[in-house]
Protein backbone atom coordinates (compact mmCIF):
# COMPACT_ATOMS: atom_id res chain seq x y z
CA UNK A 1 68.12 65.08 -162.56
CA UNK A 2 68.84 68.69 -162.96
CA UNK A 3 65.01 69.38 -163.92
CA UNK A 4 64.35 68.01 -160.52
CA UNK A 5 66.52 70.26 -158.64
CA UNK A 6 66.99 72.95 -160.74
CA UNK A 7 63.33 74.62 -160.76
CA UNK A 8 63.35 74.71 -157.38
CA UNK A 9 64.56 78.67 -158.29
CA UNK A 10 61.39 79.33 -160.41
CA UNK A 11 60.04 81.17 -156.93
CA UNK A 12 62.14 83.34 -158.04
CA UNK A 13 60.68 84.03 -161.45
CA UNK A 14 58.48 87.14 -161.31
CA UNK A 15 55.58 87.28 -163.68
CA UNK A 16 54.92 89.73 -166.06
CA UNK A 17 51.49 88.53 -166.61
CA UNK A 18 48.96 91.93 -167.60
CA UNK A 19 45.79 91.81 -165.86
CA UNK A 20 42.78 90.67 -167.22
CA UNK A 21 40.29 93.73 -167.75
CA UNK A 22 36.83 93.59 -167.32
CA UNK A 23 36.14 93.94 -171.86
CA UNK A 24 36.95 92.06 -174.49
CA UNK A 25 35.31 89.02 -172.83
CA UNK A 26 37.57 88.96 -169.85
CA UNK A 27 37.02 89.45 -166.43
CA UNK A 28 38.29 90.97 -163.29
CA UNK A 29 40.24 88.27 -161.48
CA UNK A 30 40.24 87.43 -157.44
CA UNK A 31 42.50 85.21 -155.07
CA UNK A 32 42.67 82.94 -151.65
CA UNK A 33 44.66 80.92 -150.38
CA UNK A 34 43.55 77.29 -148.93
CA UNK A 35 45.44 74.26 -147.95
CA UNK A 36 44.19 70.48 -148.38
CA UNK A 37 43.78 68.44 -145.57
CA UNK A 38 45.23 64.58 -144.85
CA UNK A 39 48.26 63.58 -144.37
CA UNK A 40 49.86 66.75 -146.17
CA UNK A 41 48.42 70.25 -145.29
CA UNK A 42 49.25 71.36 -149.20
CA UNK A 43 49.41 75.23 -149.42
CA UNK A 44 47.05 76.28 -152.42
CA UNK A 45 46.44 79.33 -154.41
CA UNK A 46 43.45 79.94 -156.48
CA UNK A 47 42.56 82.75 -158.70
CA UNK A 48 39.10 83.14 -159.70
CA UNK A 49 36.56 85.51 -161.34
CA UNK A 50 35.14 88.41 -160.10
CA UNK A 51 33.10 91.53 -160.68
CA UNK A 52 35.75 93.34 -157.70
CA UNK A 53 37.61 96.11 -158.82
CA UNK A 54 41.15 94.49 -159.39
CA UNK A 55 43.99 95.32 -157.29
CA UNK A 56 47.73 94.07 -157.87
CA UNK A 57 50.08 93.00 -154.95
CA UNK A 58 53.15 90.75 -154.40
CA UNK A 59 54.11 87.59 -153.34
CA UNK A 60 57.52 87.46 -152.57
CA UNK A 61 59.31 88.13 -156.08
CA UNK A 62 56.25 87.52 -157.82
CA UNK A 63 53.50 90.09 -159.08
CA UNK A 64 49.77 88.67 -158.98
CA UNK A 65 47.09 90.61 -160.10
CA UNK A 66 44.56 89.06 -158.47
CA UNK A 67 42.53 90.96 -155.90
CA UNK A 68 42.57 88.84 -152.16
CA UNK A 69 39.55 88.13 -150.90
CA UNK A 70 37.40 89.08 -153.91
CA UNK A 71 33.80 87.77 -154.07
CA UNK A 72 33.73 85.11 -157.20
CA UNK A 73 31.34 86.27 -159.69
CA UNK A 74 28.34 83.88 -159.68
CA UNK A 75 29.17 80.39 -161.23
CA UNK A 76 28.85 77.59 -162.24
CA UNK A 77 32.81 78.12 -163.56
CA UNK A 78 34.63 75.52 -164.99
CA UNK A 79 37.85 74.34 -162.56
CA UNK A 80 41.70 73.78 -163.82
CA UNK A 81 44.34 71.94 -161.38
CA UNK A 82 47.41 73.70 -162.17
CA UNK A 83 50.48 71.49 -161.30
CA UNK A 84 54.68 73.21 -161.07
CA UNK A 85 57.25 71.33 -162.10
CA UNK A 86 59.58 70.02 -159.54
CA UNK A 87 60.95 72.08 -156.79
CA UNK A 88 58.62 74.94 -157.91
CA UNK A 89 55.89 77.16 -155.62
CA UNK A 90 52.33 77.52 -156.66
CA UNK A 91 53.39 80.46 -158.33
CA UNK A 92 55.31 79.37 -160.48
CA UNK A 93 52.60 79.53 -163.28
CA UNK A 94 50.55 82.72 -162.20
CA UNK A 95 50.63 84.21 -165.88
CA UNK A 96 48.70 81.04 -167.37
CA UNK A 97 46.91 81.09 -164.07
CA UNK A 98 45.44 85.07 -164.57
CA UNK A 99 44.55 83.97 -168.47
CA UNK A 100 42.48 81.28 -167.83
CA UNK A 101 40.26 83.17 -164.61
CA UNK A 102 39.83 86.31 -166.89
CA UNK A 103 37.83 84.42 -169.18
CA UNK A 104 35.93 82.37 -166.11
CA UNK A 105 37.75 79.51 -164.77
CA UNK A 106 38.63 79.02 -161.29
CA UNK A 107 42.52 78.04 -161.18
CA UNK A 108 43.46 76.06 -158.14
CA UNK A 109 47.99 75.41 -157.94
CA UNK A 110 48.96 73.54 -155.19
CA UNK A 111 52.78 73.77 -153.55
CA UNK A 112 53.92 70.06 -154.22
CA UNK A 113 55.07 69.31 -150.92
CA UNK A 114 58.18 67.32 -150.75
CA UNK A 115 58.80 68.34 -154.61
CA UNK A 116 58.96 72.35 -154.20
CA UNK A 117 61.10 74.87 -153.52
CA UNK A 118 60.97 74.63 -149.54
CA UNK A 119 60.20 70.75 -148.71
CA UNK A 120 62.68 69.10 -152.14
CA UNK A 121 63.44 65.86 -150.04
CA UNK A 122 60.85 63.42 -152.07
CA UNK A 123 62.90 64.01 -155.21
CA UNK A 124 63.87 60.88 -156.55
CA UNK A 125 61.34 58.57 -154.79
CA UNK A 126 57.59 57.68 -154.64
CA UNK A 127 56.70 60.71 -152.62
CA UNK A 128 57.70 62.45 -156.39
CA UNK A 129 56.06 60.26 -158.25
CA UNK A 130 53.68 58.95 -156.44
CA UNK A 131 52.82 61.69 -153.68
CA UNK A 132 52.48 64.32 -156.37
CA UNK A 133 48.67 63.24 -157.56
CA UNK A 134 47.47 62.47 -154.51
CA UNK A 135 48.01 66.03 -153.72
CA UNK A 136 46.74 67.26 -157.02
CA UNK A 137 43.22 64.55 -155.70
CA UNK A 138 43.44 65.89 -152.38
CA UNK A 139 43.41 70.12 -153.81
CA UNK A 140 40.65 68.88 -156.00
CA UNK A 141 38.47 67.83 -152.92
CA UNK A 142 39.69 71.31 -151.18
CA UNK A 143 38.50 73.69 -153.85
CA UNK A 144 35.55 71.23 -154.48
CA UNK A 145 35.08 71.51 -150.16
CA UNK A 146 35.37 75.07 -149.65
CA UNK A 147 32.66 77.06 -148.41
CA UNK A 148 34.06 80.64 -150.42
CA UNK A 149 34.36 78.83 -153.83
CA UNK A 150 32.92 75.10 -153.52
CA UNK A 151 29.68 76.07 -154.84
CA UNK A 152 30.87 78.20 -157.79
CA UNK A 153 32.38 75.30 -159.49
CA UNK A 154 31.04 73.47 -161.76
CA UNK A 155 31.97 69.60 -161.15
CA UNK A 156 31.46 68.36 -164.62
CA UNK A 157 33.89 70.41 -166.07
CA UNK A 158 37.26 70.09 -164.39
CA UNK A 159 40.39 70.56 -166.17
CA UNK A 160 44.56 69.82 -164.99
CA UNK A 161 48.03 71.81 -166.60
CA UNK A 162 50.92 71.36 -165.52
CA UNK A 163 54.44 71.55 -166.91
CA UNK A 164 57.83 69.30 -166.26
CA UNK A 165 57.32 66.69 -163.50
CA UNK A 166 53.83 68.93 -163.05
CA UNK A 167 53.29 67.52 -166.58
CA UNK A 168 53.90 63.98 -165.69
CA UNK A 169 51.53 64.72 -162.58
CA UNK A 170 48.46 65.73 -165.19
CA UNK A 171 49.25 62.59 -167.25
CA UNK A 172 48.65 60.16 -164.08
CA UNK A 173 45.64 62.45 -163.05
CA UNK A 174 44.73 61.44 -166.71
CA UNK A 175 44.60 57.98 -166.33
CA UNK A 176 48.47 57.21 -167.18
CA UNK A 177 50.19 54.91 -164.78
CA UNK A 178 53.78 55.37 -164.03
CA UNK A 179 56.63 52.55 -163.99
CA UNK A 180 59.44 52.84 -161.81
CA UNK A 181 61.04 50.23 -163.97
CA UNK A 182 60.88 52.04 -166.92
CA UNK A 183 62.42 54.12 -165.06
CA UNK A 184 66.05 52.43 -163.89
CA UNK A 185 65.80 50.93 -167.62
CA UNK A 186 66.34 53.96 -169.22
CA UNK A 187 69.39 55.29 -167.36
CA UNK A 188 70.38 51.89 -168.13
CA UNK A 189 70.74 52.95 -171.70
CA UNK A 190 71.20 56.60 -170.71
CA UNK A 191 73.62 56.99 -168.82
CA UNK A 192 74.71 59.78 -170.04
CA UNK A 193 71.42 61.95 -169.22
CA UNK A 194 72.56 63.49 -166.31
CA UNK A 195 69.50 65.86 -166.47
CA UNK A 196 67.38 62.63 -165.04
CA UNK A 197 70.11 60.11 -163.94
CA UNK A 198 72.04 61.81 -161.54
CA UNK A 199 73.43 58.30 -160.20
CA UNK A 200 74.41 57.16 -164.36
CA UNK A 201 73.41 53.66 -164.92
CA UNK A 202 72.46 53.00 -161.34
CA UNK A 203 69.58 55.08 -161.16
CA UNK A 204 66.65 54.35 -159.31
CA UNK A 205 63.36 55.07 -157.17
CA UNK A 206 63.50 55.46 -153.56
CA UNK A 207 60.51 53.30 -152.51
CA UNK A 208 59.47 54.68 -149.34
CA UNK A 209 55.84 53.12 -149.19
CA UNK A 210 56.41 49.61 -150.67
CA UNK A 211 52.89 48.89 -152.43
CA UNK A 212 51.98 52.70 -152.48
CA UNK A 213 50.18 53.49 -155.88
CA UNK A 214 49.08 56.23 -157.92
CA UNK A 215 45.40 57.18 -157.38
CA UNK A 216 42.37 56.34 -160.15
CA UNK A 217 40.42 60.02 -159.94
CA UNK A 218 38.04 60.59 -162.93
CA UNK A 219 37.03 63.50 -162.58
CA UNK A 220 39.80 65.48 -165.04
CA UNK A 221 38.17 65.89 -167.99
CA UNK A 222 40.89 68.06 -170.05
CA UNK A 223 44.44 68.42 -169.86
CA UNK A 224 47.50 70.46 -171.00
CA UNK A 225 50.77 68.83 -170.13
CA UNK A 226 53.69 71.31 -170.91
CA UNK A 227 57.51 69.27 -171.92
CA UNK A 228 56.42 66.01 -170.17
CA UNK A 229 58.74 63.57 -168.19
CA UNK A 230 57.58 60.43 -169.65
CA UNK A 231 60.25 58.28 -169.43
CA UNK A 232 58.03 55.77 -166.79
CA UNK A 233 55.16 55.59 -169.33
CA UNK A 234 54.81 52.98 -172.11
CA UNK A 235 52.04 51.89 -174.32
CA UNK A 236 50.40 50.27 -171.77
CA UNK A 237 51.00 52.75 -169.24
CA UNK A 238 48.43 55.50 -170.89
CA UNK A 239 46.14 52.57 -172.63
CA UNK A 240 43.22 54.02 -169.83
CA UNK A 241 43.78 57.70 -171.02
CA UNK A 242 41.02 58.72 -172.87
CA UNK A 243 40.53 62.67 -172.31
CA UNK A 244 41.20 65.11 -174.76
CA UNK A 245 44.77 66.32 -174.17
CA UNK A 246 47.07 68.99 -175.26
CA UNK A 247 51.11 68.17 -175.68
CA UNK A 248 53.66 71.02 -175.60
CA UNK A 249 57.83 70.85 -176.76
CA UNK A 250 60.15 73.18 -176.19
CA UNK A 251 62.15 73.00 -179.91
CA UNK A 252 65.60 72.97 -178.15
CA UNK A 253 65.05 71.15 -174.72
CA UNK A 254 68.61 69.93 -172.94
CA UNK A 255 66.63 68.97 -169.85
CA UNK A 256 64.23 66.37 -170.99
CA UNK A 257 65.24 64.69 -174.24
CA UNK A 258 62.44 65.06 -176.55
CA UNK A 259 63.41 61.84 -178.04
CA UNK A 260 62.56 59.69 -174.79
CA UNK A 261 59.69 62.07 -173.36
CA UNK A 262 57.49 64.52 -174.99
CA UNK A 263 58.32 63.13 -178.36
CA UNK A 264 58.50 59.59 -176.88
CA UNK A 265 54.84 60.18 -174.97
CA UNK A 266 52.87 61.69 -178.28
CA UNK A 267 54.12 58.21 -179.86
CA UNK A 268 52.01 56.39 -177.33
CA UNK A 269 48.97 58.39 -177.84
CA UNK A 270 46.70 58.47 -180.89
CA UNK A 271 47.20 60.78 -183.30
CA UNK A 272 44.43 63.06 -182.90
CA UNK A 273 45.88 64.37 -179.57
CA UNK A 274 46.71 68.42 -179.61
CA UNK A 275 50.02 69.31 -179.78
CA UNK A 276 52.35 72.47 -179.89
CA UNK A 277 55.45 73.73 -179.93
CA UNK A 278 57.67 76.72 -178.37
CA UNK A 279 60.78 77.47 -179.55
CA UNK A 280 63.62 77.58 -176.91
CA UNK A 281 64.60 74.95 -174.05
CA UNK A 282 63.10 73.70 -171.13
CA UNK A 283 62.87 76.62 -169.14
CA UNK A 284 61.04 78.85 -171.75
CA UNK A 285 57.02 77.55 -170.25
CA UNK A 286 58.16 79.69 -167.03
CA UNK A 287 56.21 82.90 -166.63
CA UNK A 288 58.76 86.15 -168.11
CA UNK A 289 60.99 86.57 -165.40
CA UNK A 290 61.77 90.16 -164.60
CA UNK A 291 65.26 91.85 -165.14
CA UNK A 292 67.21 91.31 -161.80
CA UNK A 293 66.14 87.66 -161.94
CA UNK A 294 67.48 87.60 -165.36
CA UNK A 295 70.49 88.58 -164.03
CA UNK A 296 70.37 85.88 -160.94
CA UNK A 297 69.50 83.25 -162.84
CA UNK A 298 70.03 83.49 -166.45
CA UNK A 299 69.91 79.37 -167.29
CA UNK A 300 66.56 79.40 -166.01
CA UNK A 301 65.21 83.10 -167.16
CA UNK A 302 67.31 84.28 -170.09
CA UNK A 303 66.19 82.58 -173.35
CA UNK A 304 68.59 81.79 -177.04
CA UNK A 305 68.66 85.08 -179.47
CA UNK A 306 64.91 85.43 -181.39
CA UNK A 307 63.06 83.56 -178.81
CA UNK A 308 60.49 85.99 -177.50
CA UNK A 309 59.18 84.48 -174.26
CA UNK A 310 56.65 87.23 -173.58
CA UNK A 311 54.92 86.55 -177.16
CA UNK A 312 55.25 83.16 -176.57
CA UNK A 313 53.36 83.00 -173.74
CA UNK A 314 51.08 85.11 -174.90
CA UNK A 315 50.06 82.97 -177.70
CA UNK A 316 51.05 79.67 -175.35
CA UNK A 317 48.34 80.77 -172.51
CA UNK A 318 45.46 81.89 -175.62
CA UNK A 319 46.07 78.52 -176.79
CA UNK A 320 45.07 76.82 -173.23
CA UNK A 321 42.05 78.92 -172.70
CA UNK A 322 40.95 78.25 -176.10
CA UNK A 323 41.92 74.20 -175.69
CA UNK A 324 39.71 74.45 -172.40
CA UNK A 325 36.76 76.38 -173.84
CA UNK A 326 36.13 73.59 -176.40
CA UNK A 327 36.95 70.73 -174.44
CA UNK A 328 35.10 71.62 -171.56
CA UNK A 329 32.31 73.36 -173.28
CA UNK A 330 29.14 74.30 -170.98
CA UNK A 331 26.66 72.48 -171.23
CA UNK A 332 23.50 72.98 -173.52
């Protein structure tokens, strides 16, 4: 499943994200760093608003303008769970990440330990597909728990993103319940799809934790989910999803056949869910990667002729805020 081990290079995307100015109804944005606690310590970062001068800095390959330590401008704020795709870092995303704080959300991505770029081994088993939400629960009860932030958010209005296998995490958080027979029956009949059945025909799930199951949180009450893998869900797998959600496509994706997942997943749902559409493959929902990483890793960072990634994202992250701001509205 080459979109399971071949984001693991998005840490080395960096972002060309432009910071969000204190006019035109955005706001200076700040960031910290917490980790969840449990069974996994999950590293997470969280960008936030603030009336702080804003200062840029780096993280590794990536450019976050975000200044550390900032004091968050008095809340309530609205919260979004922002979940990479697999083998990805919490900054894989930091672009959509800065848009949504400079107009007043806090934005909490956690590293997907044991599906990221440092700790890959879960791929292909129940810590993947399974492990995932419980650490997107467990940075919800962080951000909720911390003593910098906690009190800023506003609880009612909590929000998830995520693209790739970060997509299929927002769906469970969603209600959507996976099954792992769904998926071995579909590189059954796709063999061929060596993108998600890297074993052909004989593809399965490591079960690690016989009788481990996906957790039942309601408290997302929004969600963007960004070229889906959605071969595990079925009608009845997303009967219990009721939330407003947003669907994106890439036009030309060779990693996950729209046929049997984004395309396959918006047949499940009722008509009246929000959809879009970017032109390019997989790849083009990662933040503009600069020129050297262009260079390092074109499949990943160098789109087809006419597709514009910058614009798209541009229009792709207005799009989320704007999905956000009327789904969770404040209250009256």
């Amino acid at each position: 499943m080459r979109f399971l081990s071949a984001v693991i290079l998005t840490l080395i995307c960096s972002v060309f994200a432009a910071p969000a100015l204190a006019s035109g109804g955005q706001t200076n944005i700040g960031f910290l760093s917490l980790t969840t606690s449990g069974e996994y310590a999950v590293p997470v970062a969280v960008w936030y608003p603030t009336a702080e001068p804003q200062v840029e800095w780096q993280a590794g390959p990536y450019t976050i303008h975000a200044t550390r330590g900032a004091a968050i401008a008095a809340g309530p704020h609205p919260l979004i769970i922002l979940s990479h795709g697999s083998g990805g870092s919490e900054f894989g995303h930091s672009d959509l990440a800065e848009a949504l704080a400079g107009h007043g959300y806090i934005v909490a991505a956690p590293r997907h330990l044991g599906d990221s770029y440092d700790q890959p081994e879960g791929r292909f088993s129940d810590v993947q597909i399974i492990g995932r939400p419980w650490q997107a629960a467990a940075t919800l009860d962080a951000v909720l728990a911390d003593q910098r932030i906690g009190a800023a958010i506003d609880a009612r209005r909590i929000g998830m993103a995520g693209f790739s296998a970060g997509a299929y995490t927002t769906m469970v958080m969603a209600g959507a319940k996976p099954d792992p027979a769904l998926y071995s029956a579909y590189c059954a009949a796709h063999a061929d799809d060596h993108e998600v059945c890297p074993d052909g025909d004989h593809a399965k799930l490591r079960i690690t934790r016989p009788g481990w199951s996906v957790p039942t949180d309601k408290r997302v009450r929004a969600a963007v989910a960004m070229a889906p893998f959605s071969v595990m869900f079925d009608a009845k797998s997303v009967s219990d999803v009721t939330i407003p959600l947003r669907i994106y496509k890439a036009s030309d994706d060779q990693v996950l056949r729209n046929q049997w997942n984004t395309d396959h997943l918006l047949s499940l749902l009722p008509a009246s869910v929000e959809h879009g559409e970017l032109a390019g493959g997989h790849y083009v929902f990662i933040a503009p990667c600069s020129a050297v990483m262009k260079a390092r890793t074109p499949y990943l960072c160098v789109d087809a002729p006419g597709v514009d990634r910058v614009a798209e994202h541009a229009q792709l992250n207005a799009e989320i805020v704007d999905f956000f701001n009327r789904k969770l509205p404040k209250p009256d």
